[in-house]
PDB file of N, CA and C in Angstrom:
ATOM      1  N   UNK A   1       0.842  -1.171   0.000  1.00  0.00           N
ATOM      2  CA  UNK A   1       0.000   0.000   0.000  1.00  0.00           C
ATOM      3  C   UNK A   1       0.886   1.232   0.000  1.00  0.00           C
ATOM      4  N   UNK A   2       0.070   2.169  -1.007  1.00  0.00           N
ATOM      5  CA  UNK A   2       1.150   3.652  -0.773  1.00  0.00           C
ATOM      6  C   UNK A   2       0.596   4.654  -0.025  1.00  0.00           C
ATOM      7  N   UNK A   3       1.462   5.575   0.348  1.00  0.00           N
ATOM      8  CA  UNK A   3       1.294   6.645   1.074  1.00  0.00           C
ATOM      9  C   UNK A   3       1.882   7.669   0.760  1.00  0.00           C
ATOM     10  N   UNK A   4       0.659   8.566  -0.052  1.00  0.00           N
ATOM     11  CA  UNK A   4       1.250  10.005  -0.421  1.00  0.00           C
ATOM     12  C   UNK A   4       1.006  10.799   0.574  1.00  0.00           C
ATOM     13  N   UNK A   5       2.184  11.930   1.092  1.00  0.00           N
ATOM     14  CA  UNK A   5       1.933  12.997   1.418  1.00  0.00           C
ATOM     15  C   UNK A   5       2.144  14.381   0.776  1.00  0.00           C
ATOM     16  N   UNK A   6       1.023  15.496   1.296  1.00  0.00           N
ATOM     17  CA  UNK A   6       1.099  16.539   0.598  1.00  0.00           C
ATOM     18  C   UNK A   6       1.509  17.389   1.934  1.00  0.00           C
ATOM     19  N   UNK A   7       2.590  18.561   1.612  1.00  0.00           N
ATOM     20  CA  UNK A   7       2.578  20.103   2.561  1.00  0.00           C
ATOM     21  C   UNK A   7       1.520  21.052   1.185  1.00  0.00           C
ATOM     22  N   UNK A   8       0.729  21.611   2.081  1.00  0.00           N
ATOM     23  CA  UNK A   8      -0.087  22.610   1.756  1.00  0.00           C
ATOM     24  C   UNK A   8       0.145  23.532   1.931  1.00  0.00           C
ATOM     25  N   UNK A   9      -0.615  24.606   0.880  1.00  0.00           N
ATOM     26  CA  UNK A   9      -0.159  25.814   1.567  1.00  0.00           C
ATOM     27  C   UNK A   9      -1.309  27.156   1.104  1.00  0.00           C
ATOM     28  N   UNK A  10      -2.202  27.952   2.092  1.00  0.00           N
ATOM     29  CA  UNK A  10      -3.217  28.151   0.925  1.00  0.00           C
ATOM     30  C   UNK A  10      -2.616  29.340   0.551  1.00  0.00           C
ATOM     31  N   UNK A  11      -3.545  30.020  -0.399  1.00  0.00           N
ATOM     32  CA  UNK A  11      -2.628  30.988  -1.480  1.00  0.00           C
ATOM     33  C   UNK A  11      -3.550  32.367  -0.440  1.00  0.00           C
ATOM     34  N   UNK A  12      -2.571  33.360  -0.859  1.00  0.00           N
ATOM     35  CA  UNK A  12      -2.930  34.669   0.377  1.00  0.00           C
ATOM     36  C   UNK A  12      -4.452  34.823  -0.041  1.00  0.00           C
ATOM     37  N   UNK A  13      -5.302  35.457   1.066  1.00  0.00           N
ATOM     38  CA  UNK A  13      -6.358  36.177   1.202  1.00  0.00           C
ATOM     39  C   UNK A  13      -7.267  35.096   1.339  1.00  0.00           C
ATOM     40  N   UNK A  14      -6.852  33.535   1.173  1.00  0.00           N
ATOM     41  CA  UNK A  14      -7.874  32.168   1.690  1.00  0.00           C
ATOM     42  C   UNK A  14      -8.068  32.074   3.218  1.00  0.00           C
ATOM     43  N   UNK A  15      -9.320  32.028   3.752  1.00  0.00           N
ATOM     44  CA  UNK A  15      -9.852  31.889   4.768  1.00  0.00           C
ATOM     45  C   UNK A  15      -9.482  30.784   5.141  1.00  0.00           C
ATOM     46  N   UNK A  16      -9.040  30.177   6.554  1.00  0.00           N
ATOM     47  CA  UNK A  16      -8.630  28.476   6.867  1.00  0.00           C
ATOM     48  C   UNK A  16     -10.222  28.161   6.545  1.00  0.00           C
ATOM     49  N   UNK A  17     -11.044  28.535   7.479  1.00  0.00           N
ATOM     50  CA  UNK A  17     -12.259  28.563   7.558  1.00  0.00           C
ATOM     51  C   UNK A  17     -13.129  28.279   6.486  1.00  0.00           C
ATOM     52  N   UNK A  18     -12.677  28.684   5.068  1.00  0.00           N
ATOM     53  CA  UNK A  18     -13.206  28.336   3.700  1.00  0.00           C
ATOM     54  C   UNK A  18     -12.637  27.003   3.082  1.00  0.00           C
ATOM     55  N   UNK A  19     -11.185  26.871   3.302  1.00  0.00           N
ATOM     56  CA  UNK A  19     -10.667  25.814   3.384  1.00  0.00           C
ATOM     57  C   UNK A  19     -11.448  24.345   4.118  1.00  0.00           C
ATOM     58  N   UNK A  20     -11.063  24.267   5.278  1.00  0.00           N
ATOM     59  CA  UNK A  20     -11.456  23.195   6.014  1.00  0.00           C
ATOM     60  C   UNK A  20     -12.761  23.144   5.902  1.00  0.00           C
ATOM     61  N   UNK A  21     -13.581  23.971   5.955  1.00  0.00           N
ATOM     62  CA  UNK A  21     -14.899  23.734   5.354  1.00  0.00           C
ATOM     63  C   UNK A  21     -15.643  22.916   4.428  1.00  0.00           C
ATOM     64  N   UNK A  22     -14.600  23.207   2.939  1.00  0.00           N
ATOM     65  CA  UNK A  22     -14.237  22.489   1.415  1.00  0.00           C
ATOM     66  C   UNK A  22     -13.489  21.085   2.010  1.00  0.00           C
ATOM     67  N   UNK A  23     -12.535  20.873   2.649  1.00  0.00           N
ATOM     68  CA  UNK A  23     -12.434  19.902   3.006  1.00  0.00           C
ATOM     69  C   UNK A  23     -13.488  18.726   4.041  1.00  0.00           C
ATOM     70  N   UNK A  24     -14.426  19.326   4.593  1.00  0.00           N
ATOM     71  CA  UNK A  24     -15.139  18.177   5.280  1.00  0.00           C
ATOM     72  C   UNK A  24     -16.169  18.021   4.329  1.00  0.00           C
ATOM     73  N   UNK A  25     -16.770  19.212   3.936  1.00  0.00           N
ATOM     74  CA  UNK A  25     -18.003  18.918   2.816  1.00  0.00           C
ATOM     75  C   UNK A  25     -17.785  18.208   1.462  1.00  0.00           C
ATOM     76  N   UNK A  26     -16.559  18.578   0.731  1.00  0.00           N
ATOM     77  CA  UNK A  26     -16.419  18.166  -0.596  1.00  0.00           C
ATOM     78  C   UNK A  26     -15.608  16.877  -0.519  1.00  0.00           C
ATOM     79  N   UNK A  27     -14.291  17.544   0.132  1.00  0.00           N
ATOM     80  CA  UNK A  27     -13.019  16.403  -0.019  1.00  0.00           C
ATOM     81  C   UNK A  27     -13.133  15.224   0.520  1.00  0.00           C
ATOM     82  N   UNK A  28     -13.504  15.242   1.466  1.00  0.00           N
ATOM     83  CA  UNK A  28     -13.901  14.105   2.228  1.00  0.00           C
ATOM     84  C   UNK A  28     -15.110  12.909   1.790  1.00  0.00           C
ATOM     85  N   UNK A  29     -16.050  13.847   1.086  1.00  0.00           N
ATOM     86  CA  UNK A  29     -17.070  13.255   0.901  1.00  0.00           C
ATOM     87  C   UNK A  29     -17.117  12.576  -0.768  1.00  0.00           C
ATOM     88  N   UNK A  30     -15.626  13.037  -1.561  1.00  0.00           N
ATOM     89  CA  UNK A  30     -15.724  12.747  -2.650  1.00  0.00           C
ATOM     90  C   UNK A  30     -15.069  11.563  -3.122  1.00  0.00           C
ATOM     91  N   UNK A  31     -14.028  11.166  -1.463  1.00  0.00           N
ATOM     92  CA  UNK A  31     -13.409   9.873  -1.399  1.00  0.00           C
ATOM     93  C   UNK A  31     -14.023   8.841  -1.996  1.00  0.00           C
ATOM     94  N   UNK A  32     -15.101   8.159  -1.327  1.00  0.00           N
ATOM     95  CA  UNK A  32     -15.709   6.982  -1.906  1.00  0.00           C
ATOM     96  C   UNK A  32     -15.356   7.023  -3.295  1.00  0.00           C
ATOM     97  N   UNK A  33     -16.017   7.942  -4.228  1.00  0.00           N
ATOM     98  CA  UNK A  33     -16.128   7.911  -5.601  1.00  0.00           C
ATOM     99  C   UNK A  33     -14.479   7.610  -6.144  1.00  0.00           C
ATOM    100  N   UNK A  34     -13.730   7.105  -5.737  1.00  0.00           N
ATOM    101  CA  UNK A  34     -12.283   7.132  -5.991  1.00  0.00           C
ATOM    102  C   UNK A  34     -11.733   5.903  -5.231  1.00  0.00           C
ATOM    103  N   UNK A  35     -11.914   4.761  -6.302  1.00  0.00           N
ATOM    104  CA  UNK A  35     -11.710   3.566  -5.451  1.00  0.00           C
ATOM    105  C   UNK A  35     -10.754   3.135  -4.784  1.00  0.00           C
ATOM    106  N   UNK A  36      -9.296   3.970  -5.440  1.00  0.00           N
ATOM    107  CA  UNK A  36      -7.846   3.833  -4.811  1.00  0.00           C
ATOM    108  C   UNK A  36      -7.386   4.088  -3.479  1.00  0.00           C
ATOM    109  N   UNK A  37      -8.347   5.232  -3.291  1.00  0.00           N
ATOM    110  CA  UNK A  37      -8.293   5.702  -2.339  1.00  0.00           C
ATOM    111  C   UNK A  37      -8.908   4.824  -1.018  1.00  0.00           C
ATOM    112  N   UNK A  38      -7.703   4.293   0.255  1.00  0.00           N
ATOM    113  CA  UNK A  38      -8.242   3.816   1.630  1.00  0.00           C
ATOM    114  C   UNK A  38      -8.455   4.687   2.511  1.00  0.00           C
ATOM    115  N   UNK A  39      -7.723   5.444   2.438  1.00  0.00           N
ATOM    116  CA  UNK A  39      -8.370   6.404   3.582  1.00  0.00           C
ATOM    117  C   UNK A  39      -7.130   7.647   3.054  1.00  0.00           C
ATOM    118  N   UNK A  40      -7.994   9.066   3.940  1.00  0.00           N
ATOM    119  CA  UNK A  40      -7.440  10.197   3.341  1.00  0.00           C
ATOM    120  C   UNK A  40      -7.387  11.087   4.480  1.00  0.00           C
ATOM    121  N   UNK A  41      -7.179  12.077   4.646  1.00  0.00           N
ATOM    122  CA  UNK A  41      -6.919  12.931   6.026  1.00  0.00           C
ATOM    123  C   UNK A  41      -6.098  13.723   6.054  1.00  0.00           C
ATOM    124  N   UNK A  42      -6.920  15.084   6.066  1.00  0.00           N
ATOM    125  CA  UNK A  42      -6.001  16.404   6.317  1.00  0.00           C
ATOM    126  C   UNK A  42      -5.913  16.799   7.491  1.00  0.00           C
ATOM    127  N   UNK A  43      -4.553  17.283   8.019  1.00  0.00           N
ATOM    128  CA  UNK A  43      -3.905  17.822   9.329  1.00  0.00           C
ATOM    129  C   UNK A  43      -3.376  19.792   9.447  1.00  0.00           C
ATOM    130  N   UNK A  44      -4.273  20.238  10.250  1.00  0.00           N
ATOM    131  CA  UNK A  44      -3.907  21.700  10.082  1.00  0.00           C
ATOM    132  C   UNK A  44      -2.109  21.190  10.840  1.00  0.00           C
ATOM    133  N   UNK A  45      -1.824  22.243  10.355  1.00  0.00           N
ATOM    134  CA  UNK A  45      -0.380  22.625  10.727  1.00  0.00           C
ATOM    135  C   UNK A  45      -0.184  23.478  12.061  1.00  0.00           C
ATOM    136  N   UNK A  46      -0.468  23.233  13.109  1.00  0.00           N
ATOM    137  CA  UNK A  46      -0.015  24.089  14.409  1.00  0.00           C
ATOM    138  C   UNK A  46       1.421  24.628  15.066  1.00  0.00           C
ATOM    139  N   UNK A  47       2.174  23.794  14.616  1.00  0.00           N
ATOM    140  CA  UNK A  47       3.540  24.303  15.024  1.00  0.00           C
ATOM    141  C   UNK A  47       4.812  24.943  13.917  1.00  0.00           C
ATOM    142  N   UNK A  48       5.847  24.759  13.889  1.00  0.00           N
ATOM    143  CA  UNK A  48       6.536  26.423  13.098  1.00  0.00           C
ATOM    144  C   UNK A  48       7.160  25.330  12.094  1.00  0.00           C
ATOM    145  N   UNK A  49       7.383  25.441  11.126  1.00  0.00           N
ATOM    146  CA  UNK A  49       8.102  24.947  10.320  1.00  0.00           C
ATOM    147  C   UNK A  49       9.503  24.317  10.413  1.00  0.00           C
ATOM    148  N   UNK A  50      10.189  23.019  10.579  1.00  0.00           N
ATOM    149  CA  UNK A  50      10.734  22.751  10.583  1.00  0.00           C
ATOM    150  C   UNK A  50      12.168  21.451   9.971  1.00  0.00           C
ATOM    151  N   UNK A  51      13.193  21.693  10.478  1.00  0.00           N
ATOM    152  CA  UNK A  51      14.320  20.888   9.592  1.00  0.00           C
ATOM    153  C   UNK A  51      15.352  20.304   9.982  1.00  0.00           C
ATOM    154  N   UNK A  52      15.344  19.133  10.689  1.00  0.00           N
ATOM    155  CA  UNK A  52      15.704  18.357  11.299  1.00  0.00           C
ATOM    156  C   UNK A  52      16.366  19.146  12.637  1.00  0.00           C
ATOM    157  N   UNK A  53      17.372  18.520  13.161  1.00  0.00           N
ATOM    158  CA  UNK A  53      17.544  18.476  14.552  1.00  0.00           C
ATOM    159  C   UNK A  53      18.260  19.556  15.338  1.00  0.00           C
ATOM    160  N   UNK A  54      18.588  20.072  15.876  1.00  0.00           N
ATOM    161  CA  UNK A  54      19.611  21.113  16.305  1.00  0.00           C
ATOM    162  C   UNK A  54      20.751  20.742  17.257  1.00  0.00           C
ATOM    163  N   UNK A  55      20.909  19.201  17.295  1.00  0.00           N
ATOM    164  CA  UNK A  55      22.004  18.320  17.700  1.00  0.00           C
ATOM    165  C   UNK A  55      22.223  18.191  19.541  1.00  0.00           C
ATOM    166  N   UNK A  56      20.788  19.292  19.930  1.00  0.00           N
ATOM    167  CA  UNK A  56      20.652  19.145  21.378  1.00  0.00           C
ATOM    168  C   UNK A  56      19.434  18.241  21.432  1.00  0.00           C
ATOM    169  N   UNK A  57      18.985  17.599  20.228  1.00  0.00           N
ATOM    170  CA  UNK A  57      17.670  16.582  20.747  1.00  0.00           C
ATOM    171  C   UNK A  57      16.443  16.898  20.290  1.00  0.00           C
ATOM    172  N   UNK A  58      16.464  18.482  20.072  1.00  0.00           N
ATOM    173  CA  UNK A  58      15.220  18.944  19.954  1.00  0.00           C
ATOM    174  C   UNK A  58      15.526  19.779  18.246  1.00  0.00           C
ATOM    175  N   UNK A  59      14.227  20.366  18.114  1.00  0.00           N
ATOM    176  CA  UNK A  59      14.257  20.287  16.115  1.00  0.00           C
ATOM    177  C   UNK A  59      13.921  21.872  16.240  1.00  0.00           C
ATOM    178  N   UNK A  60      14.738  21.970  15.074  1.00  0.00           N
ATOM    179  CA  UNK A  60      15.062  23.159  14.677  1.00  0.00           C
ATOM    180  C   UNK A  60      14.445  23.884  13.854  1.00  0.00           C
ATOM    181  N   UNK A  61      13.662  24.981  14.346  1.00  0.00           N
ATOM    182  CA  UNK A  61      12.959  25.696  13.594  1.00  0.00           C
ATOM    183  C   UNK A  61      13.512  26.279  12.596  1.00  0.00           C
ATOM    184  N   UNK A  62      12.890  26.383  11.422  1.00  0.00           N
ATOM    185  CA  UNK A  62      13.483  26.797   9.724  1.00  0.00           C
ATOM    186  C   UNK A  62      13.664  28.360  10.076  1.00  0.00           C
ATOM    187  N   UNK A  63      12.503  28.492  10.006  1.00  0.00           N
ATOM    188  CA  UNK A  63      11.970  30.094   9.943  1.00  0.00           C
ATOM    189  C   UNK A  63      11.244  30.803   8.541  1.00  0.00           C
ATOM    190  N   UNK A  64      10.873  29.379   7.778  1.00  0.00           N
ATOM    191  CA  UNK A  64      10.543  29.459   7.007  1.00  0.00           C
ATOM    192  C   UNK A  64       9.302  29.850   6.850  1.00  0.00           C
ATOM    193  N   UNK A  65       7.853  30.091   6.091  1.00  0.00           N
ATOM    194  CA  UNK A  65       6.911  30.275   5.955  1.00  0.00           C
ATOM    195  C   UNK A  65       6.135  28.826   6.369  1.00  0.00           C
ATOM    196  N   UNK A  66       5.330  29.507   7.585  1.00  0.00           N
ATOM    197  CA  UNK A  66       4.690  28.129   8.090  1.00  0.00           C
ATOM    198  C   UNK A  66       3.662  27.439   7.046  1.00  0.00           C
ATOM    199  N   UNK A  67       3.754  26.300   6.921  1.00  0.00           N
ATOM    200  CA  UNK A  67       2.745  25.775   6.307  1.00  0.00           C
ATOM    201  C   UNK A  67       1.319  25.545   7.008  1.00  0.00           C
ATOM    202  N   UNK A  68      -0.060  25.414   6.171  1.00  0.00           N
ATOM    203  CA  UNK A  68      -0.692  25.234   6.420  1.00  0.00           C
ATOM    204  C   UNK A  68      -1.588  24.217   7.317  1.00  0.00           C
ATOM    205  N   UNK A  69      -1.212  23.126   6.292  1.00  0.00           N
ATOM    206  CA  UNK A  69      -1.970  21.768   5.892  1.00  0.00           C
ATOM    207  C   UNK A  69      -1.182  21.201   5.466  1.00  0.00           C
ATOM    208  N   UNK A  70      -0.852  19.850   6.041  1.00  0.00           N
ATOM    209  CA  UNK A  70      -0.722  18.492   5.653  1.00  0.00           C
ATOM    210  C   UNK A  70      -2.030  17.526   5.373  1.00  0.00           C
ATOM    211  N   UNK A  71      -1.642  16.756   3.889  1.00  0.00           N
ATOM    212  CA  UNK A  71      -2.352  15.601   3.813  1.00  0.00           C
ATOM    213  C   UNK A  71      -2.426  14.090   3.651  1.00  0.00           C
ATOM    214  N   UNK A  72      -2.691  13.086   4.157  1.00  0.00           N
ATOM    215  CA  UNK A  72      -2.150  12.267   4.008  1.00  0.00           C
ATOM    216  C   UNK A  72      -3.147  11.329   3.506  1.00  0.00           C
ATOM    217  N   UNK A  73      -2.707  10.626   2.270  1.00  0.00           N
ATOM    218  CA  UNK A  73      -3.650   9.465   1.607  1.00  0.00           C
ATOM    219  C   UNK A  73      -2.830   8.242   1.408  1.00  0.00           C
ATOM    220  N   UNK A  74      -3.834   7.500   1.949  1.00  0.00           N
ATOM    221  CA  UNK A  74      -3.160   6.150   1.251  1.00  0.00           C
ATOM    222  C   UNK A  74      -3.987   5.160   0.448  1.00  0.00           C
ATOM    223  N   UNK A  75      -3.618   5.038  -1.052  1.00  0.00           N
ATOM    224  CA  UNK A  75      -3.567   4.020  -1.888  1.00  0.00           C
ATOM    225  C   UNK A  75      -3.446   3.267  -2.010  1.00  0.00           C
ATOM    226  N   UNK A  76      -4.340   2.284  -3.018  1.00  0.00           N
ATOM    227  CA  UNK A  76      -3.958   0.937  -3.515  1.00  0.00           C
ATOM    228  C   UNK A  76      -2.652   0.601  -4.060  1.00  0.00           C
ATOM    229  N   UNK A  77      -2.108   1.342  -4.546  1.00  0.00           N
ATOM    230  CA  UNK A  77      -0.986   1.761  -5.421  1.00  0.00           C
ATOM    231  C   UNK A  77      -1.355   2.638  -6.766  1.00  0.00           C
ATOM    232  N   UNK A  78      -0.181   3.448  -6.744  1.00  0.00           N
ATOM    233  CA  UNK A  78       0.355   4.783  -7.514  1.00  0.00           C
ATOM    234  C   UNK A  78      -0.361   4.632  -9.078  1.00  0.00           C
ATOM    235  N   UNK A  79      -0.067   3.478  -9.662  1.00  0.00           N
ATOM    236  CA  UNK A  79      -1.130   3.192 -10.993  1.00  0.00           C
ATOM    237  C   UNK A  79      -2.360   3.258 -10.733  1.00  0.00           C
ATOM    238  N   UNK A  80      -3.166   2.582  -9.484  1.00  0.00           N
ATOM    239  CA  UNK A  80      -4.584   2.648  -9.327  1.00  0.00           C
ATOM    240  C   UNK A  80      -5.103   4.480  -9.319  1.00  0.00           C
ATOM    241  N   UNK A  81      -4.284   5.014  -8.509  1.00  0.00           N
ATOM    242  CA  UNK A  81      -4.355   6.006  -7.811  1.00  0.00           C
ATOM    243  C   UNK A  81      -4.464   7.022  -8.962  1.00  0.00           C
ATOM    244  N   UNK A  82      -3.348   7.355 -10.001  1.00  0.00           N
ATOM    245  CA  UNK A  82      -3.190   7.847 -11.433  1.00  0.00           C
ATOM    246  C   UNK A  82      -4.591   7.737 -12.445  1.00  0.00           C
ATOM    247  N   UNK A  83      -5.266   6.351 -12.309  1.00  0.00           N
ATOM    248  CA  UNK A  83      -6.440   6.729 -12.971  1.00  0.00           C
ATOM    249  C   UNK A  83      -7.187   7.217 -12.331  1.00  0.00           C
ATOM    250  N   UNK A  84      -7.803   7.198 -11.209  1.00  0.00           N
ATOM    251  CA  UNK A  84      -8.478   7.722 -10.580  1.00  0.00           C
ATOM    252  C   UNK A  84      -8.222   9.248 -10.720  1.00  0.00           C
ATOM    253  N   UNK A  85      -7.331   9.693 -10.861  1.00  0.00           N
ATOM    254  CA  UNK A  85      -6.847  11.140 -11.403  1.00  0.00           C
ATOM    255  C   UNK A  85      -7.349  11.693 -12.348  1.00  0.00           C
ATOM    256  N   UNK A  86      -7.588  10.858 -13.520  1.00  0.00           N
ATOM    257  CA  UNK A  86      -8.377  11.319 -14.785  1.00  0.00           C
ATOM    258  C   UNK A  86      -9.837  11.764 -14.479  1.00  0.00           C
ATOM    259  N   UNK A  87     -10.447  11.104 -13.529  1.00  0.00           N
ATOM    260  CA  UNK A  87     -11.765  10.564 -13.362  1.00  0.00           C
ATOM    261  C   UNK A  87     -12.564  12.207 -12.940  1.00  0.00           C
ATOM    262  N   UNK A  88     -13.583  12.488 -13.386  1.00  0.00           N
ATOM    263  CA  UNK A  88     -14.350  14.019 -13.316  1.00  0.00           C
ATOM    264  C   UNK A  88     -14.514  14.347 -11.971  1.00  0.00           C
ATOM    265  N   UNK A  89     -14.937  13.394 -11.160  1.00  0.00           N
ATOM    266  CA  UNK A  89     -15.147  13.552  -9.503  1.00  0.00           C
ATOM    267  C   UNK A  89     -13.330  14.032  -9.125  1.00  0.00           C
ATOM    268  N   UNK A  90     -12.564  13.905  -9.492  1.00  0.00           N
ATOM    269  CA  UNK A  90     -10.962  13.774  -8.648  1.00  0.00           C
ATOM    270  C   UNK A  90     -10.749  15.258  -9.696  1.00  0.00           C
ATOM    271  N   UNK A  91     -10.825  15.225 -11.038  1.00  0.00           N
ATOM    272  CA  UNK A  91     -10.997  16.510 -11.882  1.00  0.00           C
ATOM    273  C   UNK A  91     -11.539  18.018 -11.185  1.00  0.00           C
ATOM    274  N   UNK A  92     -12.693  17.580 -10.279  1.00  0.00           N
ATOM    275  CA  UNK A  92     -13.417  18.761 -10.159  1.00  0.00           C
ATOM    276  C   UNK A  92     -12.450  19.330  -8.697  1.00  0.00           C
ATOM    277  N   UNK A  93     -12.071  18.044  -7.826  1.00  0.00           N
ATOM    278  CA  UNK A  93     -11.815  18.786  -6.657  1.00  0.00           C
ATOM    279  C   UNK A  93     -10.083  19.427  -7.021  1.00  0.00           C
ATOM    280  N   UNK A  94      -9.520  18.926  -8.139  1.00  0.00           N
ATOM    281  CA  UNK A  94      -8.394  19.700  -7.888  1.00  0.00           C
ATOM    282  C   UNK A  94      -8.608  21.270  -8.287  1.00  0.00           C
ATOM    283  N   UNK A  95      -9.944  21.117  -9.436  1.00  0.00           N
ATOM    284  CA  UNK A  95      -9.725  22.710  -9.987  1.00  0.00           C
ATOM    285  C   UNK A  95     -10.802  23.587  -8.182  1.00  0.00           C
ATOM    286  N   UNK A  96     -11.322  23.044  -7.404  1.00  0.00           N
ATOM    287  CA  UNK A  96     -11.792  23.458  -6.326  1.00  0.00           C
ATOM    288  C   UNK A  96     -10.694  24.179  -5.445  1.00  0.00           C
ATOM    289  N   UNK A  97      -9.826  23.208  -5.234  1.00  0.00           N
ATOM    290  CA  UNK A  97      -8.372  23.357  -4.765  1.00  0.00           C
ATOM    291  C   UNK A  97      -7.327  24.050  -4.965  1.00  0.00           C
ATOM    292  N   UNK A  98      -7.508  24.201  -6.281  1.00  0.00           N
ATOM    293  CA  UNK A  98      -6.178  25.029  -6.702  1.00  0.00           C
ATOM    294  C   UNK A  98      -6.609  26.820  -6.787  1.00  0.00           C
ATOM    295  N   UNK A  99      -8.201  27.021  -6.458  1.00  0.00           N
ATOM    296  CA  UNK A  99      -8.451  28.361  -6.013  1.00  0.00           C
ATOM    297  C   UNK A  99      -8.092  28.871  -4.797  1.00  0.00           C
ATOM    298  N   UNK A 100      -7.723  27.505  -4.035  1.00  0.00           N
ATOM    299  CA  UNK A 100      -7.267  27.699  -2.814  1.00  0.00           C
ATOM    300  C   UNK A 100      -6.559  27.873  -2.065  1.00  0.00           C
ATOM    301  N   UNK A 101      -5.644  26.805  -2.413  1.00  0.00           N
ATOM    302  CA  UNK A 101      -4.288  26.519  -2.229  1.00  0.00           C
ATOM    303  C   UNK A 101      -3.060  26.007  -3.071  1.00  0.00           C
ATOM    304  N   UNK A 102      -2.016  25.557  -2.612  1.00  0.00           N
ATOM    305  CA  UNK A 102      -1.080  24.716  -3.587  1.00  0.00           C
ATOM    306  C   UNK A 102      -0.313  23.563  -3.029  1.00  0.00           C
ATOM    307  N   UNK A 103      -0.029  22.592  -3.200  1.00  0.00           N
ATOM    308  CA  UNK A 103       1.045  21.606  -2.859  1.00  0.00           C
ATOM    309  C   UNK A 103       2.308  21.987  -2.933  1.00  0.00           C
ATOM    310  N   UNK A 104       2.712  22.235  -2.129  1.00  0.00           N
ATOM    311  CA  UNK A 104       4.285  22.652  -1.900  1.00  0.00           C
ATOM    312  C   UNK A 104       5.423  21.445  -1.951  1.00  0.00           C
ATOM    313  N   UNK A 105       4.922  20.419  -1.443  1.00  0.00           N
ATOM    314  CA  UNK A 105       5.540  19.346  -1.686  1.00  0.00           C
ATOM    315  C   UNK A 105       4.845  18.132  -1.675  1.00  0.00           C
ATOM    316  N   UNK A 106       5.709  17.091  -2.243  1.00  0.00           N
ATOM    317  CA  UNK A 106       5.018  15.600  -2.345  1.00  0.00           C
ATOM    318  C   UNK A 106       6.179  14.683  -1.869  1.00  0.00           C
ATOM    319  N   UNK A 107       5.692  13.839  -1.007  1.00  0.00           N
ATOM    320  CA  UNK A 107       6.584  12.552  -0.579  1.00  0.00           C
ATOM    321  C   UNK A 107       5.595  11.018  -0.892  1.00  0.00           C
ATOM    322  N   UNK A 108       6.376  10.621  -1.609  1.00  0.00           N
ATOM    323  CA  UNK A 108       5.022   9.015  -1.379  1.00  0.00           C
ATOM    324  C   UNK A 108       6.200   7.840  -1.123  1.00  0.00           C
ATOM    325  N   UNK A 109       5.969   7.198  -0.231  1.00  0.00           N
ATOM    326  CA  UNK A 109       6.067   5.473   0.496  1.00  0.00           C
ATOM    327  C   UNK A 109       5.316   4.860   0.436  1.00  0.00           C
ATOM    328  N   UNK A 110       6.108   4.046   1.629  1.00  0.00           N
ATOM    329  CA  UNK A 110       5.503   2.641   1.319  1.00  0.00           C
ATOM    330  C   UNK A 110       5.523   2.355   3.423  1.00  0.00           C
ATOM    331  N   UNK A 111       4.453   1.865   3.962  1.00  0.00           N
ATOM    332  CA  UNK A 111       4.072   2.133   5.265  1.00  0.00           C
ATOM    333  C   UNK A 111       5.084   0.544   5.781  1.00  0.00           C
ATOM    334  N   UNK A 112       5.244   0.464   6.528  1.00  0.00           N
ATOM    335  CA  UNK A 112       6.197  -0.711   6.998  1.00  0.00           C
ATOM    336  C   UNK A 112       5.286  -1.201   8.131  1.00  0.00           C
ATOM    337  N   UNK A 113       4.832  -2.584   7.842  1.00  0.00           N
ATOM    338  CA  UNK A 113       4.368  -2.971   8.713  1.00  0.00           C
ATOM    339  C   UNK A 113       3.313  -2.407   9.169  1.00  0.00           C
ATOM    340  N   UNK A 114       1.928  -2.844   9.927  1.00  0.00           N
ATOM    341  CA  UNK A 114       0.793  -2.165  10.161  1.00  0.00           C
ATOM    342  C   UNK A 114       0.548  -1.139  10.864  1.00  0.00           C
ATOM    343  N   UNK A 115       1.679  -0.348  11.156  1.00  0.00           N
ATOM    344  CA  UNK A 115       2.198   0.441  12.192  1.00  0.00           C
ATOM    345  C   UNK A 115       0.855   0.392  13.501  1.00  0.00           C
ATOM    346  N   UNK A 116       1.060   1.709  14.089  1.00  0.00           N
ATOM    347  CA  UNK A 116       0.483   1.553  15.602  1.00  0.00           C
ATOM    348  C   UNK A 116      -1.186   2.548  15.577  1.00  0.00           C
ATOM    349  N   UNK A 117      -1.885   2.274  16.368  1.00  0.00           N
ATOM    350  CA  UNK A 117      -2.936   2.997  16.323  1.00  0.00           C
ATOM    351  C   UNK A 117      -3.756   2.752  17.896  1.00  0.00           C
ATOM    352  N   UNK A 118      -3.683   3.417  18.768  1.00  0.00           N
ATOM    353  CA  UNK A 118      -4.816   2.920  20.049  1.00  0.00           C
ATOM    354  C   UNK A 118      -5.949   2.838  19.783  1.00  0.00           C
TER     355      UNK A 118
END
């Protein structure tokens, strides 16, 4: 199974509030229609931007422009996932999205083991 992540970032004068909004009503709800998709989940960003360690243990703030939003999806795999991309339902929410915000970055893996969950 894969695991894409996105850093978000919304574009100036976007409300979080208009955002996360679009995300519980649309994004969330447009999953099903996108069979690749196992599960999906966006994370506001609360703490400062950061880049690895500062060699006392603790992590070192960038000082960079905080990001927003993180998202995290995980896939059947990257081919399943790609058509589902074409598809008008996955079509509509990026052009929704991209009034909004932008992907600043992309990381995709591979999850090791069933990891942990309480």
């Amino acid at each position: 199974m894969t695991i894409i992540v996105h850093r978000i970032r919304l574009h100036d004068g976007v409300a979080p509030d208009r955002f996360e909004t679009w995300v519980r009503e649309v994004d969330y709800a447009t999953c099903p229609e996108l069979p690749s998709v196992l599960s999906f989940s966006v994370q506001r960003v609360t703490g400062p931007a950061v880049d690895g360690h500062d060699g006392a243990g603790t992590v070192a703030d960038t000082g960079a422009e905080p990001l927003a939003y993180v998202e995290i999806i995980e896939v059947s795999g990257l081919a399943d996932f790609e058509q589902d991309m074409q598809s008008p339902p996955f079509r509509k929410l990026v052009s929704d999205f991209d009034q909004m915000a932008e992907v600043v970055s992309e990381t995709v893996g591979e999850r090791i083991g069933e990891g942990y969950r309480a």
